[in-house]
C-alpha atoms as a PDB file:
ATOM      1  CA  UNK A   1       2.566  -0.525  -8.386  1.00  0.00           C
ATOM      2  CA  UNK A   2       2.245   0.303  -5.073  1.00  0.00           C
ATOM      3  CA  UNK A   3       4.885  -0.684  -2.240  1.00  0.00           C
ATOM      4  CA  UNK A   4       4.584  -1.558   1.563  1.00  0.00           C
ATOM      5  CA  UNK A   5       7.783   0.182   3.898  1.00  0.00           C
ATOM      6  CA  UNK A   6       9.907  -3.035   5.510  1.00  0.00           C
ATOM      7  CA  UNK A   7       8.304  -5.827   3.326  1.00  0.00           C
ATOM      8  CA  UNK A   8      10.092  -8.443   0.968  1.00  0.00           C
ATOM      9  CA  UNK A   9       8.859  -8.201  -2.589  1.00  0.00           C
ATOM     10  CA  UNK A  10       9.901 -11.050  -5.306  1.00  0.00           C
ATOM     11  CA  UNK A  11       9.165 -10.373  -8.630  1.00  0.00           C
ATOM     12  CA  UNK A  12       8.426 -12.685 -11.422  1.00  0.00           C
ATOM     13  CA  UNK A  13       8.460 -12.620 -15.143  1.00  0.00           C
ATOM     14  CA  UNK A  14       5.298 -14.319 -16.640  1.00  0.00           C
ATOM     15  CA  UNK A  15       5.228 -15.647 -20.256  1.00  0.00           C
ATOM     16  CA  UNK A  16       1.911 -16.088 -21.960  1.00  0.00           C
ATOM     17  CA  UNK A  17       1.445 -17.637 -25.339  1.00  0.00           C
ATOM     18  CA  UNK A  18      -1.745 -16.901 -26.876  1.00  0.00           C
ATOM     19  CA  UNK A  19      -2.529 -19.474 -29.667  1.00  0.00           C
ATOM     20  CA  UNK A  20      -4.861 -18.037 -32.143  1.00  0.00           C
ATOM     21  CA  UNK A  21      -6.579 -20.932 -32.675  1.00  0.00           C
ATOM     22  CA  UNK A  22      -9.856 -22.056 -32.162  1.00  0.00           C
ATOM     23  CA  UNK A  23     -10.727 -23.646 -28.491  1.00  0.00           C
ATOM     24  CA  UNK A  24      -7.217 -22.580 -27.402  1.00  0.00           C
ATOM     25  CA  UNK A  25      -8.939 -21.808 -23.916  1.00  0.00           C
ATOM     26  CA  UNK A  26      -9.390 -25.272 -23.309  1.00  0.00           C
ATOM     27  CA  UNK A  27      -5.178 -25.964 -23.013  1.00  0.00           C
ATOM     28  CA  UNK A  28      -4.642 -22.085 -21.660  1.00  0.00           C
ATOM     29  CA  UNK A  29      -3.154 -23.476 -18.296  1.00  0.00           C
ATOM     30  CA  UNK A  30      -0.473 -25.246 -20.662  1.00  0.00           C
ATOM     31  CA  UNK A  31       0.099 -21.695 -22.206  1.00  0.00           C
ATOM     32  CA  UNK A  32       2.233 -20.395 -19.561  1.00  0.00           C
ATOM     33  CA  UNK A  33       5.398 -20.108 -17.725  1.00  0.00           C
ATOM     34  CA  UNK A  34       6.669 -18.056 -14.756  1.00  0.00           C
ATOM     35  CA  UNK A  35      10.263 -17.199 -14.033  1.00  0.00           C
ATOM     36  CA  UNK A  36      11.543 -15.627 -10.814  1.00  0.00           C
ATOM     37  CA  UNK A  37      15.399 -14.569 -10.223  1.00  0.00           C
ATOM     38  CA  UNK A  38      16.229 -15.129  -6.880  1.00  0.00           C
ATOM     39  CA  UNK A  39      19.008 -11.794  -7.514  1.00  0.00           C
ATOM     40  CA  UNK A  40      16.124  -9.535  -7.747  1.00  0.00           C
ATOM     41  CA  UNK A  41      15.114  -9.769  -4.429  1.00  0.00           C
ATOM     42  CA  UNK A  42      14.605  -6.675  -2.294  1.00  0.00           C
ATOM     43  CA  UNK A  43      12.647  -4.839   0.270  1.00  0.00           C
ATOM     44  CA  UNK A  44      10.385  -1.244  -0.004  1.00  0.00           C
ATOM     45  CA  UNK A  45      12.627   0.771   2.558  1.00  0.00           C
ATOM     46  CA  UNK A  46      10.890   4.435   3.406  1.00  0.00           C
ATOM     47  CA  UNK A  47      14.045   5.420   5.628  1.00  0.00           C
ATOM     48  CA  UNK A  48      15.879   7.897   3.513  1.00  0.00           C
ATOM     49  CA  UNK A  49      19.613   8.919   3.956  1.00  0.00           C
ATOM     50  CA  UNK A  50      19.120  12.349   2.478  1.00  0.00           C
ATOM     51  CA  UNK A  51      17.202  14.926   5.185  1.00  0.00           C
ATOM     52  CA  UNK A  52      16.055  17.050   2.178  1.00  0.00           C
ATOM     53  CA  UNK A  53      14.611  13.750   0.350  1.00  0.00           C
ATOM     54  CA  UNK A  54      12.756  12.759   3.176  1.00  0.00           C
ATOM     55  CA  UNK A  55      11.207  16.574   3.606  1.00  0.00           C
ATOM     56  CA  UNK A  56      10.140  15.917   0.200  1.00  0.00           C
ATOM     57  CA  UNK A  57       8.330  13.107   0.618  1.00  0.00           C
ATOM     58  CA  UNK A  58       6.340  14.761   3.369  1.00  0.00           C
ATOM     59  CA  UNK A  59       5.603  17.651   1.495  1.00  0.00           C
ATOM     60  CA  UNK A  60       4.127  15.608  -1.193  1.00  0.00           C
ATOM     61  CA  UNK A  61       2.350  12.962   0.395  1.00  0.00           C
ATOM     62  CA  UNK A  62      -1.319  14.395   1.736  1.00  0.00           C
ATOM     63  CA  UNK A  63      -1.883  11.627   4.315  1.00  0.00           C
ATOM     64  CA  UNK A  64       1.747  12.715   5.970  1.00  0.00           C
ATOM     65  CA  UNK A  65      -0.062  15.794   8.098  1.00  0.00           C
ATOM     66  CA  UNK A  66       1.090  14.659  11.433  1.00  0.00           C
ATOM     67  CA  UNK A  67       4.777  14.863  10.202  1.00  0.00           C
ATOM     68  CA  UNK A  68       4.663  18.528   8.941  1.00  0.00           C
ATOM     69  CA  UNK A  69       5.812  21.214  10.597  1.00  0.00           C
ATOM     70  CA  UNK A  70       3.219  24.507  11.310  1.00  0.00           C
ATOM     71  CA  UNK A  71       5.740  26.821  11.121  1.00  0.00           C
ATOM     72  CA  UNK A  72       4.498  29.927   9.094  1.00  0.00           C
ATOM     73  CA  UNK A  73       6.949  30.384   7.270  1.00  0.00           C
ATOM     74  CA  UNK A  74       6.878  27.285   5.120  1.00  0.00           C
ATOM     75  CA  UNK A  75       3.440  28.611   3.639  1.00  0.00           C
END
Protein backbone atom coordinates (compact mmCIF):
# COMPACT_ATOMS: atom_id res chain seq x y z
CA UNK A 1 0.00 0.00 0.00
CA UNK A 2 1.51 2.97 -0.84
CA UNK A 3 0.67 6.48 0.88
CA UNK A 4 0.63 10.18 -0.40
CA UNK A 5 2.24 12.93 2.52
CA UNK A 6 -0.91 15.49 3.54
CA UNK A 7 -3.77 13.43 1.89
CA UNK A 8 -7.06 12.01 3.56
CA UNK A 9 -7.32 8.27 3.19
CA UNK A 10 -10.78 6.36 4.16
CA UNK A 11 -10.66 2.89 4.31
CA UNK A 12 -13.32 0.39 3.71
CA UNK A 13 -14.00 -3.17 4.55
CA UNK A 14 -15.41 -5.12 1.49
CA UNK A 15 -17.39 -8.40 1.92
CA UNK A 16 -17.60 -10.77 -0.98
CA UNK A 17 -19.69 -13.89 -1.03
CA UNK A 18 -18.75 -16.26 -3.60
CA UNK A 19 -21.65 -18.73 -4.29
CA UNK A 20 -20.36 -21.89 -5.69
CA UNK A 21 -22.98 -22.38 -7.82
CA UNK A 22 -23.42 -22.52 -11.29
CA UNK A 23 -24.09 -18.98 -13.24
CA UNK A 24 -23.43 -17.24 -9.89
CA UNK A 25 -21.71 -14.44 -12.12
CA UNK A 26 -24.86 -13.44 -13.40
CA UNK A 27 -26.17 -12.02 -9.58
CA UNK A 28 -22.24 -11.18 -8.55
CA UNK A 29 -23.17 -7.38 -8.13
CA UNK A 30 -25.80 -8.72 -5.44
CA UNK A 31 -22.77 -10.60 -3.82
CA UNK A 32 -21.34 -7.74 -2.08
CA UNK A 33 -21.23 -5.25 0.62
CA UNK A 34 -18.88 -2.41 1.63
CA UNK A 35 -18.50 -0.96 5.08
CA UNK A 36 -16.56 2.19 5.95
CA UNK A 37 -16.07 3.54 9.73
CA UNK A 38 -16.09 7.03 9.69
CA UNK A 39 -13.45 6.60 13.17
CA UNK A 40 -10.84 5.32 10.94
CA UNK A 41 -10.24 8.29 9.22
CA UNK A 42 -6.75 9.73 8.93
CA UNK A 43 -4.14 11.42 6.89
CA UNK A 44 -0.34 10.06 5.54
CA UNK A 45 1.73 12.75 7.56
CA UNK A 46 5.73 12.58 6.48
CA UNK A 47 6.59 15.33 9.23
CA UNK A 48 8.27 13.37 11.94
CA UNK A 49 8.72 14.56 15.62
CA UNK A 50 11.82 12.50 16.18
CA UNK A 51 15.17 14.23 14.31
CA UNK A 52 16.82 10.74 14.29
CA UNK A 53 13.51 9.14 12.62
CA UNK A 54 13.42 11.54 10.04
CA UNK A 55 17.45 10.99 9.26
CA UNK A 56 16.32 7.57 8.83
CA UNK A 57 13.99 7.95 6.43
CA UNK A 58 16.46 9.84 4.29
CA UNK A 59 19.00 7.43 4.58
CA UNK A 60 16.74 4.80 3.32
CA UNK A 61 14.80 6.29 0.74
CA UNK A 62 17.06 6.45 -2.76
CA UNK A 63 14.98 9.21 -4.42
CA UNK A 64 15.76 11.52 -1.07
CA UNK A 65 19.45 12.64 -2.61
CA UNK A 66 18.82 16.29 -2.46
CA UNK A 67 18.16 15.98 1.37
CA UNK A 68 21.47 14.19 2.29
CA UNK A 69 24.20 15.65 3.59
CA UNK A 70 27.96 15.19 1.65
CA UNK A 71 29.74 15.27 4.58
CA UNK A 72 32.54 12.55 4.47
CA UNK A 73 32.22 11.34 7.29
CA UNK A 74 28.81 9.74 7.03
CA UNK A 75 30.37 7.27 4.34
Amino acid sequence: MILNSMHRYQPRFHVVYVDPAPNSHLNAYRNFCSFSFHETRFMAVTAYQNHRITQLKIASNPFAKGFRTTDPQDR
